[in-house]
Protein backbone atom coordinates (compact mmCIF):
# COMPACT_ATOMS: atom_id res chain seq x y z
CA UNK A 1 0.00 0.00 0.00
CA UNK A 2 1.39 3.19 -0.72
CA UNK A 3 1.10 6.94 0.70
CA UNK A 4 0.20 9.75 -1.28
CA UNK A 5 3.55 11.01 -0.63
CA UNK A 6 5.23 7.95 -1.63
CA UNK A 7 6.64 7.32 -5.44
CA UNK A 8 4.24 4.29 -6.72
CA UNK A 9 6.53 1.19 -6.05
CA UNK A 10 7.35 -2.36 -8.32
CA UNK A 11 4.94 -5.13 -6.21
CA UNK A 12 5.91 -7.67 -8.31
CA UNK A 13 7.63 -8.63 -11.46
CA UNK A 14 4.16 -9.49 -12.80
CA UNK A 15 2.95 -5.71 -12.96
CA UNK A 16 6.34 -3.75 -13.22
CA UNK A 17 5.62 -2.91 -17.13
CA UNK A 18 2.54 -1.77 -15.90
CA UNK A 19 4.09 0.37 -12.89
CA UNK A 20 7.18 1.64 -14.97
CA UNK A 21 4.37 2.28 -17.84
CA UNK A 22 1.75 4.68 -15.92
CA UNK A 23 4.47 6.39 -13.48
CA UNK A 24 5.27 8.20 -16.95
CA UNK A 25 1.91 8.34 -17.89
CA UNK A 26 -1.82 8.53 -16.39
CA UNK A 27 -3.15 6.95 -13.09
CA UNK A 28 -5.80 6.80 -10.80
CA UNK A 29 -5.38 7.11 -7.10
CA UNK A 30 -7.72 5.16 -4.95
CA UNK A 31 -7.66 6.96 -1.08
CA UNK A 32 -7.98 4.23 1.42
CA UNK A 33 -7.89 5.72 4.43
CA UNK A 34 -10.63 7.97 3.15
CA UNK A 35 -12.87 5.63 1.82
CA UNK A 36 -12.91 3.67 5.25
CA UNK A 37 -13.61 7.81 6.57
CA UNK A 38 -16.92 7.60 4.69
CA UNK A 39 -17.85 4.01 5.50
CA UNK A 40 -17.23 4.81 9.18
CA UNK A 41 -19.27 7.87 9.03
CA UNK A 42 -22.11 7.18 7.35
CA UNK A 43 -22.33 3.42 9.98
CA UNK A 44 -22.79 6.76 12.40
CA UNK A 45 -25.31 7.91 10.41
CA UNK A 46 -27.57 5.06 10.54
CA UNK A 47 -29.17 3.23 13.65
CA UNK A 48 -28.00 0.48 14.96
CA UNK A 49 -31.01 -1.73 13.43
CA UNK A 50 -29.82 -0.44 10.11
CA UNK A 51 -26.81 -2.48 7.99
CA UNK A 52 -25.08 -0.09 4.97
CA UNK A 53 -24.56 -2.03 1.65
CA UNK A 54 -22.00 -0.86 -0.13
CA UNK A 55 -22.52 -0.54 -3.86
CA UNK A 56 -19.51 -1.45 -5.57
CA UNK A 57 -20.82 -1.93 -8.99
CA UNK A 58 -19.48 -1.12 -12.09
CA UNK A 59 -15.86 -1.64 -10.53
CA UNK A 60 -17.36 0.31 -7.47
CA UNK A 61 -18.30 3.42 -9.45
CA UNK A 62 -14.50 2.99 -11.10
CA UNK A 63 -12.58 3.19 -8.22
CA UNK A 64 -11.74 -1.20 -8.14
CA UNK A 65 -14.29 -2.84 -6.72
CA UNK A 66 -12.59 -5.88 -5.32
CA UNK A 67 -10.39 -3.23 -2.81
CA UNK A 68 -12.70 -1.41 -2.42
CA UNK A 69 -15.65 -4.11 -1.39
CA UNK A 70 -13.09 -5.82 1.34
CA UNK A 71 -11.50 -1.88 2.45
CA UNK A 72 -15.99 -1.27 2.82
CA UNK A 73 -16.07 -4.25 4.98
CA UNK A 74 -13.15 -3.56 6.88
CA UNK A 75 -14.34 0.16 7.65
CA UNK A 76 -18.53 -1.70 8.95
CA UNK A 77 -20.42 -2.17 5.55
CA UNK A 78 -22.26 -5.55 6.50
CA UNK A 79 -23.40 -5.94 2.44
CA UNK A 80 -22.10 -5.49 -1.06
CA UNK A 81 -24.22 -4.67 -3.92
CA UNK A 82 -23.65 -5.11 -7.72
CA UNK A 83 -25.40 -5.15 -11.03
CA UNK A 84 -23.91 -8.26 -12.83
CA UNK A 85 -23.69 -12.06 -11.93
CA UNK A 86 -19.70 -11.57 -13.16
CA UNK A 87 -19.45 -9.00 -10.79
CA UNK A 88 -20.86 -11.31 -7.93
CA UNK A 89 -18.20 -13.67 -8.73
CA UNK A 90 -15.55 -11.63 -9.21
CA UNK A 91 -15.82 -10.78 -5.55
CA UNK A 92 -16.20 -14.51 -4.29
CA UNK A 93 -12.95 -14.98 -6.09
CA UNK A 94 -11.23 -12.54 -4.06
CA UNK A 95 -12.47 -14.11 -1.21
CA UNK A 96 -15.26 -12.06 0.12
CA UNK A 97 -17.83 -14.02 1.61
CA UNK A 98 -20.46 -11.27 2.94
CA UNK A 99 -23.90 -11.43 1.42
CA UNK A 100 -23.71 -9.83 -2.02
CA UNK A 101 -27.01 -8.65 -3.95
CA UNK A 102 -27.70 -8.71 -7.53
CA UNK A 103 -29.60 -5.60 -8.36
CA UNK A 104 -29.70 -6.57 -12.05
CA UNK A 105 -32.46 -8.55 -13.49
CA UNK A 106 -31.11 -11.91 -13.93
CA UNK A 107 -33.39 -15.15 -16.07
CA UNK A 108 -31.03 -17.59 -17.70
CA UNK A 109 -29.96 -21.12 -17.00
CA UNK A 110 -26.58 -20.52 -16.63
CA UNK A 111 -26.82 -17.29 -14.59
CA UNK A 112 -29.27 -19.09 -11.46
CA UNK A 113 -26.54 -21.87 -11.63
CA UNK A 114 -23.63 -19.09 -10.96
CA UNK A 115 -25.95 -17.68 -8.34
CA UNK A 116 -26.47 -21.38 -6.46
CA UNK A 117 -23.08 -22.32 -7.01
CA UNK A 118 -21.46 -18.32 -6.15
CA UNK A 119 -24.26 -18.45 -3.01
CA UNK A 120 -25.12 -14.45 -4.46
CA UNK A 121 -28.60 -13.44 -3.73
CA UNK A 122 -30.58 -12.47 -6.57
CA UNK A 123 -33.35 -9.46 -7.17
CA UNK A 124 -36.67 -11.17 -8.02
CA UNK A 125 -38.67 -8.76 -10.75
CA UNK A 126 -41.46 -10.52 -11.84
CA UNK A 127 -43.77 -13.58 -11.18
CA UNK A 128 -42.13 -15.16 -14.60
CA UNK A 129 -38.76 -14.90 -13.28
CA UNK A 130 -39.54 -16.67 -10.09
CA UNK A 131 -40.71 -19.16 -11.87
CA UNK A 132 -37.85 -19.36 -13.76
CA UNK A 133 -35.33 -19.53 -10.75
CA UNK A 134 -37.78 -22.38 -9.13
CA UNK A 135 -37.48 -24.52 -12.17
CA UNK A 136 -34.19 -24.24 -13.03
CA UNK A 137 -33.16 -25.08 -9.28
CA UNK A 138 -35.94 -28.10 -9.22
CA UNK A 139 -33.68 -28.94 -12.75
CA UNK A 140 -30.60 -29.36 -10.75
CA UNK A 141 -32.41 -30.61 -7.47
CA UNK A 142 -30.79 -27.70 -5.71
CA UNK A 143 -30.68 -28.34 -1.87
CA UNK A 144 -30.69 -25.32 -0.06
CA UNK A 145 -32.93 -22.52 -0.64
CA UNK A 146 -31.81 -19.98 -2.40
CA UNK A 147 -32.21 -16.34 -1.10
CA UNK A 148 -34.18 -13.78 -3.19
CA UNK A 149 -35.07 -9.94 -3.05
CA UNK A 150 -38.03 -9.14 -4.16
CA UNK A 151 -38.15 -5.53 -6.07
CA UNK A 152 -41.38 -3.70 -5.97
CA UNK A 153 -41.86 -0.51 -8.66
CA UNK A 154 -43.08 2.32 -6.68
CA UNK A 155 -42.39 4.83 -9.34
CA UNK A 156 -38.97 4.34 -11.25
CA UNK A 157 -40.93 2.53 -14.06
CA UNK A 158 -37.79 0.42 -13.68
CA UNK A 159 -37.16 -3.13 -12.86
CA UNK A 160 -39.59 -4.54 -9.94
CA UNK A 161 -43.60 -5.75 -10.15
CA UNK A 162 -46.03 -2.76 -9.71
CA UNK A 163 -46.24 -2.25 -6.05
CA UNK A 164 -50.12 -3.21 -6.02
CA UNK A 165 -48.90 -6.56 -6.76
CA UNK A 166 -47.65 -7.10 -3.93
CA UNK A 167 -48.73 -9.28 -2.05
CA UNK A 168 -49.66 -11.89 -5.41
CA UNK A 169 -46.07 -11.48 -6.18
CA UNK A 170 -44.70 -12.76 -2.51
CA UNK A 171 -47.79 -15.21 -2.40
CA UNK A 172 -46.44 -17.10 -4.99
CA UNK A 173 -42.33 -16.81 -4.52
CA UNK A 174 -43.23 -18.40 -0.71
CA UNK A 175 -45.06 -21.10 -2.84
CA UNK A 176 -41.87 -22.26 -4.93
CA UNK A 177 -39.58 -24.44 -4.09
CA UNK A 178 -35.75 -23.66 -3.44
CA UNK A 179 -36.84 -19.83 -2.95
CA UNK A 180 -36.38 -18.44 0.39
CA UNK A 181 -37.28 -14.50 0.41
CA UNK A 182 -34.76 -12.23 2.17
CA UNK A 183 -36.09 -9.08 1.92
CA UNK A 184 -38.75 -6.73 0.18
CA UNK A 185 -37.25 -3.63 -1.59
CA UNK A 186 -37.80 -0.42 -4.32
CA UNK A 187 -36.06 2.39 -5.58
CA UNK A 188 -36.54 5.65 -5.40
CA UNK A 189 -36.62 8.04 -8.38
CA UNK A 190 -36.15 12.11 -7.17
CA UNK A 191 -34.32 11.60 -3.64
CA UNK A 192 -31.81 14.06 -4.75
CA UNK A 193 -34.88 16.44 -5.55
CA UNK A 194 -35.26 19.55 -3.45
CA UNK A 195 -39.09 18.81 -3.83
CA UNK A 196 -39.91 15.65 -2.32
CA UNK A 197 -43.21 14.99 -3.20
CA UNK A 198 -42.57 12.41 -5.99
CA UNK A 199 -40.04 10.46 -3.18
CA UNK A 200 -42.72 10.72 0.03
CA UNK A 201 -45.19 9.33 -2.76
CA UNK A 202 -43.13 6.08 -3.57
CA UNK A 203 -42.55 5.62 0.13
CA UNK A 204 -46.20 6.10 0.94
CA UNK A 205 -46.91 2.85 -2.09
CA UNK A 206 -44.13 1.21 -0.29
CA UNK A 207 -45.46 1.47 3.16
CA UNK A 208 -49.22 0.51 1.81
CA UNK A 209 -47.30 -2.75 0.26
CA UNK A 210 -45.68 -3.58 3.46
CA UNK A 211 -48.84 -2.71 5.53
CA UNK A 212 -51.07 -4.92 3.45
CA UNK A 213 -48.59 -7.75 3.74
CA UNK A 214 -48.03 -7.66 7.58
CA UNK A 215 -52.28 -7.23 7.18
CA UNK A 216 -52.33 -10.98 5.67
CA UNK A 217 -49.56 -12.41 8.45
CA UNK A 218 -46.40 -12.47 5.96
CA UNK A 219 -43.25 -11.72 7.68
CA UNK A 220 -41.18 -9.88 5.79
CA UNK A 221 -37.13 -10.68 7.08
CA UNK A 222 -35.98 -7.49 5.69
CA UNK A 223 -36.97 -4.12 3.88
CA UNK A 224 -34.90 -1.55 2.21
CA UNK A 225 -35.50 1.29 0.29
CA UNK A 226 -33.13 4.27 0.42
CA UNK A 227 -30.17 4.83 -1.92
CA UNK A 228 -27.25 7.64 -1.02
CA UNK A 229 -29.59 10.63 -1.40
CA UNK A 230 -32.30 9.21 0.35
CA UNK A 231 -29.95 7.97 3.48
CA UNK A 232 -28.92 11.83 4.02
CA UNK A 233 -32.18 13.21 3.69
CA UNK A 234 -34.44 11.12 6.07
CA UNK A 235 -34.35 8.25 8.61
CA UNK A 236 -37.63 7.56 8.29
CA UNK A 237 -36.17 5.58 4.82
CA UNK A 238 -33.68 3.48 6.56
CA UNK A 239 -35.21 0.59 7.57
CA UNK A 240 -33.20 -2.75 7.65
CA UNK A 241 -30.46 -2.02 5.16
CA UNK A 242 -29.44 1.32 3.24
CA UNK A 243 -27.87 0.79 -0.61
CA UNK A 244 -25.28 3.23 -0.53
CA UNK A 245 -23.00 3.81 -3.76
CA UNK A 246 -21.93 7.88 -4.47
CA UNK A 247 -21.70 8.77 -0.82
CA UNK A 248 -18.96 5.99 -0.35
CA UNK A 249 -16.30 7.25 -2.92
CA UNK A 250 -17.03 10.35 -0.94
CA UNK A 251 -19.13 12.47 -3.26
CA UNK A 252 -22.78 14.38 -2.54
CA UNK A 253 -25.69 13.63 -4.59
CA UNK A 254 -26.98 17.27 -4.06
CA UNK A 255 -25.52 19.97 -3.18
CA UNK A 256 -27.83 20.60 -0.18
CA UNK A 257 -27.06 17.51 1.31
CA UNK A 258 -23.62 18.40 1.44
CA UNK A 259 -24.40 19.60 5.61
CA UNK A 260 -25.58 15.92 6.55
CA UNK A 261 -22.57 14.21 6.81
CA UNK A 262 -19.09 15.12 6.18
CA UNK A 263 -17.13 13.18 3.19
CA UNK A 264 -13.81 12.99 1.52
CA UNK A 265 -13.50 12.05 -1.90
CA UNK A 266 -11.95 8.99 -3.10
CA UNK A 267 -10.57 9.33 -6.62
CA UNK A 268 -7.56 11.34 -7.44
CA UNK A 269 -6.89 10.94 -11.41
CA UNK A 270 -3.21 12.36 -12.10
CA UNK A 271 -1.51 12.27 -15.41
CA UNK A 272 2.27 13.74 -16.13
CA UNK A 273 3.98 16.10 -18.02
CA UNK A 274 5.39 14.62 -21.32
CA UNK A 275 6.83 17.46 -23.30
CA UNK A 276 6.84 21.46 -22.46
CA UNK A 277 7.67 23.74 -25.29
CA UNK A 278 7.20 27.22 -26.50
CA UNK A 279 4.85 28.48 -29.05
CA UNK A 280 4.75 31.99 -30.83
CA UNK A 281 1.79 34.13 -31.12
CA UNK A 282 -0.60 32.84 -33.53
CA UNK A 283 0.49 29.26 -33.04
CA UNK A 284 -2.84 26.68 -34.03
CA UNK A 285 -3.05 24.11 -30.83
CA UNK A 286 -4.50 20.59 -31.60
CA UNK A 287 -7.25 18.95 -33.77
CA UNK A 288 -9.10 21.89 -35.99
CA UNK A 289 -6.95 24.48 -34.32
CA UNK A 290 -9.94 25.44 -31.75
CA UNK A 291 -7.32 27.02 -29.70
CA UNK A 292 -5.14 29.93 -31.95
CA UNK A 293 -2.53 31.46 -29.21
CA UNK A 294 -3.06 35.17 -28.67
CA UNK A 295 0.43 35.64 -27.63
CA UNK A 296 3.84 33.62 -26.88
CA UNK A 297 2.97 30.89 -24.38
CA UNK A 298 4.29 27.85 -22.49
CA UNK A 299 2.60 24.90 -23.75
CA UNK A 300 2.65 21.60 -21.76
CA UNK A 301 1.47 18.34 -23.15
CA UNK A 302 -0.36 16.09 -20.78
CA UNK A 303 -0.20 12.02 -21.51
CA UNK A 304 -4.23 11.20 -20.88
CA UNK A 305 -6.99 11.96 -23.18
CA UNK A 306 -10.52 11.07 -24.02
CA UNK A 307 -9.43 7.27 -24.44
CA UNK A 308 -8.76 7.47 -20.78
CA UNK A 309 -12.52 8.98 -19.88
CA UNK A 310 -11.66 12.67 -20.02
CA UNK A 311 -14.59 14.11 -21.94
CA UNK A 312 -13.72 15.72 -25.34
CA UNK A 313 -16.45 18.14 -24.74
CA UNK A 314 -14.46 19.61 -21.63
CA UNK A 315 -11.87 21.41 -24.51
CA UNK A 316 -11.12 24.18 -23.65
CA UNK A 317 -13.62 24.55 -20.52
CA UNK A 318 -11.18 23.15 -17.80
CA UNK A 319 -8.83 23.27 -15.36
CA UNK A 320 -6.30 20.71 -13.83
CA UNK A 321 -4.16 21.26 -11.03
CA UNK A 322 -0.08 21.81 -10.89
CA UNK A 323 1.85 22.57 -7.92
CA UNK A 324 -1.24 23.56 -6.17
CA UNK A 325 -2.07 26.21 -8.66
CA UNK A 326 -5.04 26.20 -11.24
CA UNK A 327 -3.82 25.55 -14.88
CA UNK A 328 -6.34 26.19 -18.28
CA UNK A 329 -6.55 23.36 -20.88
CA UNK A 330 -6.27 24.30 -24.34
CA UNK A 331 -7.34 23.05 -28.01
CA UNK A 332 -9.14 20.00 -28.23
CA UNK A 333 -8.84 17.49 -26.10
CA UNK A 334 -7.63 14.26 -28.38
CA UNK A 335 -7.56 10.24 -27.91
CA UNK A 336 -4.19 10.06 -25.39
CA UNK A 337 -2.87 13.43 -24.69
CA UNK A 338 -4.35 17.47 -24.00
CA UNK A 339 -2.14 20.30 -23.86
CA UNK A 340 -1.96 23.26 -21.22
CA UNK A 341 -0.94 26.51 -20.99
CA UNK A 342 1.61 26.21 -18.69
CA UNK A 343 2.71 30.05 -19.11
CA UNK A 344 1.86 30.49 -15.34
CA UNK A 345 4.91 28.12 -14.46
CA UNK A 346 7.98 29.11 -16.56
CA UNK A 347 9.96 26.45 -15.00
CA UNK A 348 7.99 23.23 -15.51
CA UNK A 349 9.48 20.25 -16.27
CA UNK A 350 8.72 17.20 -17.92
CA UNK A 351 7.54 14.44 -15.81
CA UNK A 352 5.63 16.60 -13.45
CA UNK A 353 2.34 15.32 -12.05
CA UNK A 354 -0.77 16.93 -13.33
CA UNK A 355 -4.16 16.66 -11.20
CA UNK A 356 -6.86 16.82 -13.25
CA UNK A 357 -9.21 15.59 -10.25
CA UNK A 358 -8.57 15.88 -6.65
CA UNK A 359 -6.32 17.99 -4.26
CA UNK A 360 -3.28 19.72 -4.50
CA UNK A 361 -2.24 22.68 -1.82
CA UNK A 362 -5.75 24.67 -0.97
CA UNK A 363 -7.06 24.08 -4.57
CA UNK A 364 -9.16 20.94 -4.94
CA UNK A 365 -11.68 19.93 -8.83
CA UNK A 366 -14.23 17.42 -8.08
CA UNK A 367 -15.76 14.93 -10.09
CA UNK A 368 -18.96 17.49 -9.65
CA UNK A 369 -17.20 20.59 -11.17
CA UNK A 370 -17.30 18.50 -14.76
CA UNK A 371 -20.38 16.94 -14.34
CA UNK A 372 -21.90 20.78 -14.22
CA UNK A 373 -19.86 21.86 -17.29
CA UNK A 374 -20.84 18.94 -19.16
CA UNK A 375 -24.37 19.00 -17.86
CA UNK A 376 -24.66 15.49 -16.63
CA UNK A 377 -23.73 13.68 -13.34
CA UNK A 378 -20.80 12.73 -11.21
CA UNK A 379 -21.69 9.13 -11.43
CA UNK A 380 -21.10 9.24 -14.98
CA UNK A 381 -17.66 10.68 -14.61
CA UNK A 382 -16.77 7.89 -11.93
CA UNK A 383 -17.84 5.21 -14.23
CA UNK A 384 -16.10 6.60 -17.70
CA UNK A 385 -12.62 6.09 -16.47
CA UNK A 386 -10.85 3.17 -18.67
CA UNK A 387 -9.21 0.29 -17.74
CA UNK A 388 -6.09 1.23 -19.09
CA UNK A 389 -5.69 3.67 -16.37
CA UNK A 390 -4.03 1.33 -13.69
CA UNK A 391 -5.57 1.63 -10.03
CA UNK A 392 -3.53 2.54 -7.24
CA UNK A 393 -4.19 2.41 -3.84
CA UNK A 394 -2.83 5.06 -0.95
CA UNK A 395 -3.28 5.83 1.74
């Protein structure tokens, strides 16, 4: 494990291309110590009847899910939550035997026997599904039963049966064999809306779908409902379990919740200084010459571009971050490289590190300053990241 302040080190002859390759390049920093910050605080948040999931799909929002699933559990998550059956396994493989919850709809043969044999627990959607899952398990005379969620739509018009349902819907799972129902759940829509209206709504369907259930003597083992926005905004949406993904990597899903709970963010993306030059007055900079100089300026070239997840659409309307001062990109961003101007800092050098998210001195860019320029959300930005930039954990 490394510190921030540390040089990224060889940890074994397996990845040192890789390490010798992005130490010249791009990389992604992955903040430990501040990731188990946000776990810790947001187990504060909650009561003690309540367990946090942590979401960690999609490579846990792109920051690696399989460190940052055990770091989670480490720091008091008591659940993991991902999208894919692969994903599921990809954590068992690492070892990590807390119960893990497909949100994803899942329906084939081969997925239900990853989910038996994997022992994930998979979201139920639909009385045709269940029936699928019994059948296939009866197929393999599966011993144990299997657990299942069961998702109700209360509004997303997503996955889950129609909340009036109900109570058909769990008749039937507790009728099939080799199902064993671990807990009721929805989704809410607008809980990062300043008007809640549409969210007390879905709760209200999701109470009435509980209440008429408890009316008819079915126990229901568990019930969640609230996702990061919801957790900060009111208790009364807790129940059993919370399904918290943005607030983990440290990151607000409004700005007024930002006074709930207090964060740090997770991701640091850095790139380096690959060649420094000067150009005259006039000078064209990159593809279509968007960028004309107006006068004689330092020009840096940064090794990352939009093949890395650095939106070509933020040419020319951003900032990164070099020895704690605020430098402007310039031209148009292309595939594996952007260029600066560097006129600020007369002396840089090659090799320097360049922050184009995260903290350097006082001055800090957040995955939320692009989202507003590009008018879309951080948990797109999180998730665009590429594989080819290599994950490194600090701390």
């Amino acid at each position: 494990m490394l510190s921030r302040k540390q040089t990224p080190s060889v940890a074994s002859n397996q990845q040192c291309d890789t390490y010798a390759w992005f130490s010249q390049r791009a990389w992604v920093e992955i903040d430990l110590k501040a990731l188990s910050h946000n776990v810790q605080q947001l187990v504060k948040y909650l009561s003690p009847r309540t367990q946090l999931m942590a979401v960690v799909k999609a490579d846990a929002y792109g920051h690696g899910a399989v460190t940052v699933a055990q770091t989670a559990l480490q720091s008091g998550a008591s659940w993991l939550g991902v999208a894919t059956v692969p994903e599921g396994i990809q954590l068992r493989e690492a070892g990590i035997e807390a119960p893990i919850l497909i949100l994803g709809a899942t329906h084939t043969p081969e997925q239900i026997h990853a989910i038996a044999h994997w022992k994930l627990q998979p979201t139920l959607c639909s009385p045709k599904q269940a029936l699928i899952f019994s059948n296939v398990l009866e197929a393999i005379n599966y011993g144990s039963p299997v657990p299942i969620h069961i998702k109700l739509d209360t509004g997303m018009s997503r996955l889950g049966t129609d909340w009036q349902q109900a109570a058909e819907f769990v008749q039937l799972v507790q009728r099939l064999p080799h199902l064993a129902i671990a807990s009721i759940y929805s989704h809410l829509a607008t809980a990062d809306s300043l008007d809640p209206r549409v969210m007390q709504e879905q709760h209200r369907r999701f109470e009435e779908a509980i209440a008429q259930l408890k009316g008819m003597g079915i126990k229901i083992p568990c019930l969640h409902l609230a996702n990061s926005a919801a957790t900060l905004t009111d208790s009364a949406l807790h129940y059993d379990i919370v399904r918290v993904g943005l607030a983990v990597y440290g990151l607000y899903p409004a700005a007024h919740l930002q006074t709930a709970i207090d964060l740090k963010p997770v991701l640091q993306l850095n790139a380096r200084v690959t060649q420094v030059k000067t150009i005259a007055v006039g000078t064209g900079v990159s593809y279509g010459h968007q960028f004309i100089a107006p006068h004689e300026l330092r020009l840096a070239v940064v090794g990352i571009g939009y093949a890395d997840g650095v939106p070509r659409n933020l040419s020319q309307n951003m900032q990164v971050l070099i020895r704690g001062q605020r430098v402007p990109q310039i031209g148009t961003i292309t595939m594996d490289q952007l260029m600066l101007d560097a006129s600020a800092i007369p002396d840089l050098q090659e090799g320097e590190i360049v922050t184009l998210l995260g903290e350097q001195g006082k001055e800090q860019i957040s995955a939320n300053d692009w989202a507003e320029r590009l008018n879309t959300i951080s948990w797109e930005i999180l998730c665009g990241f590429k594989h080819r930039l290599p994950r490194v954990a600090v701390m």
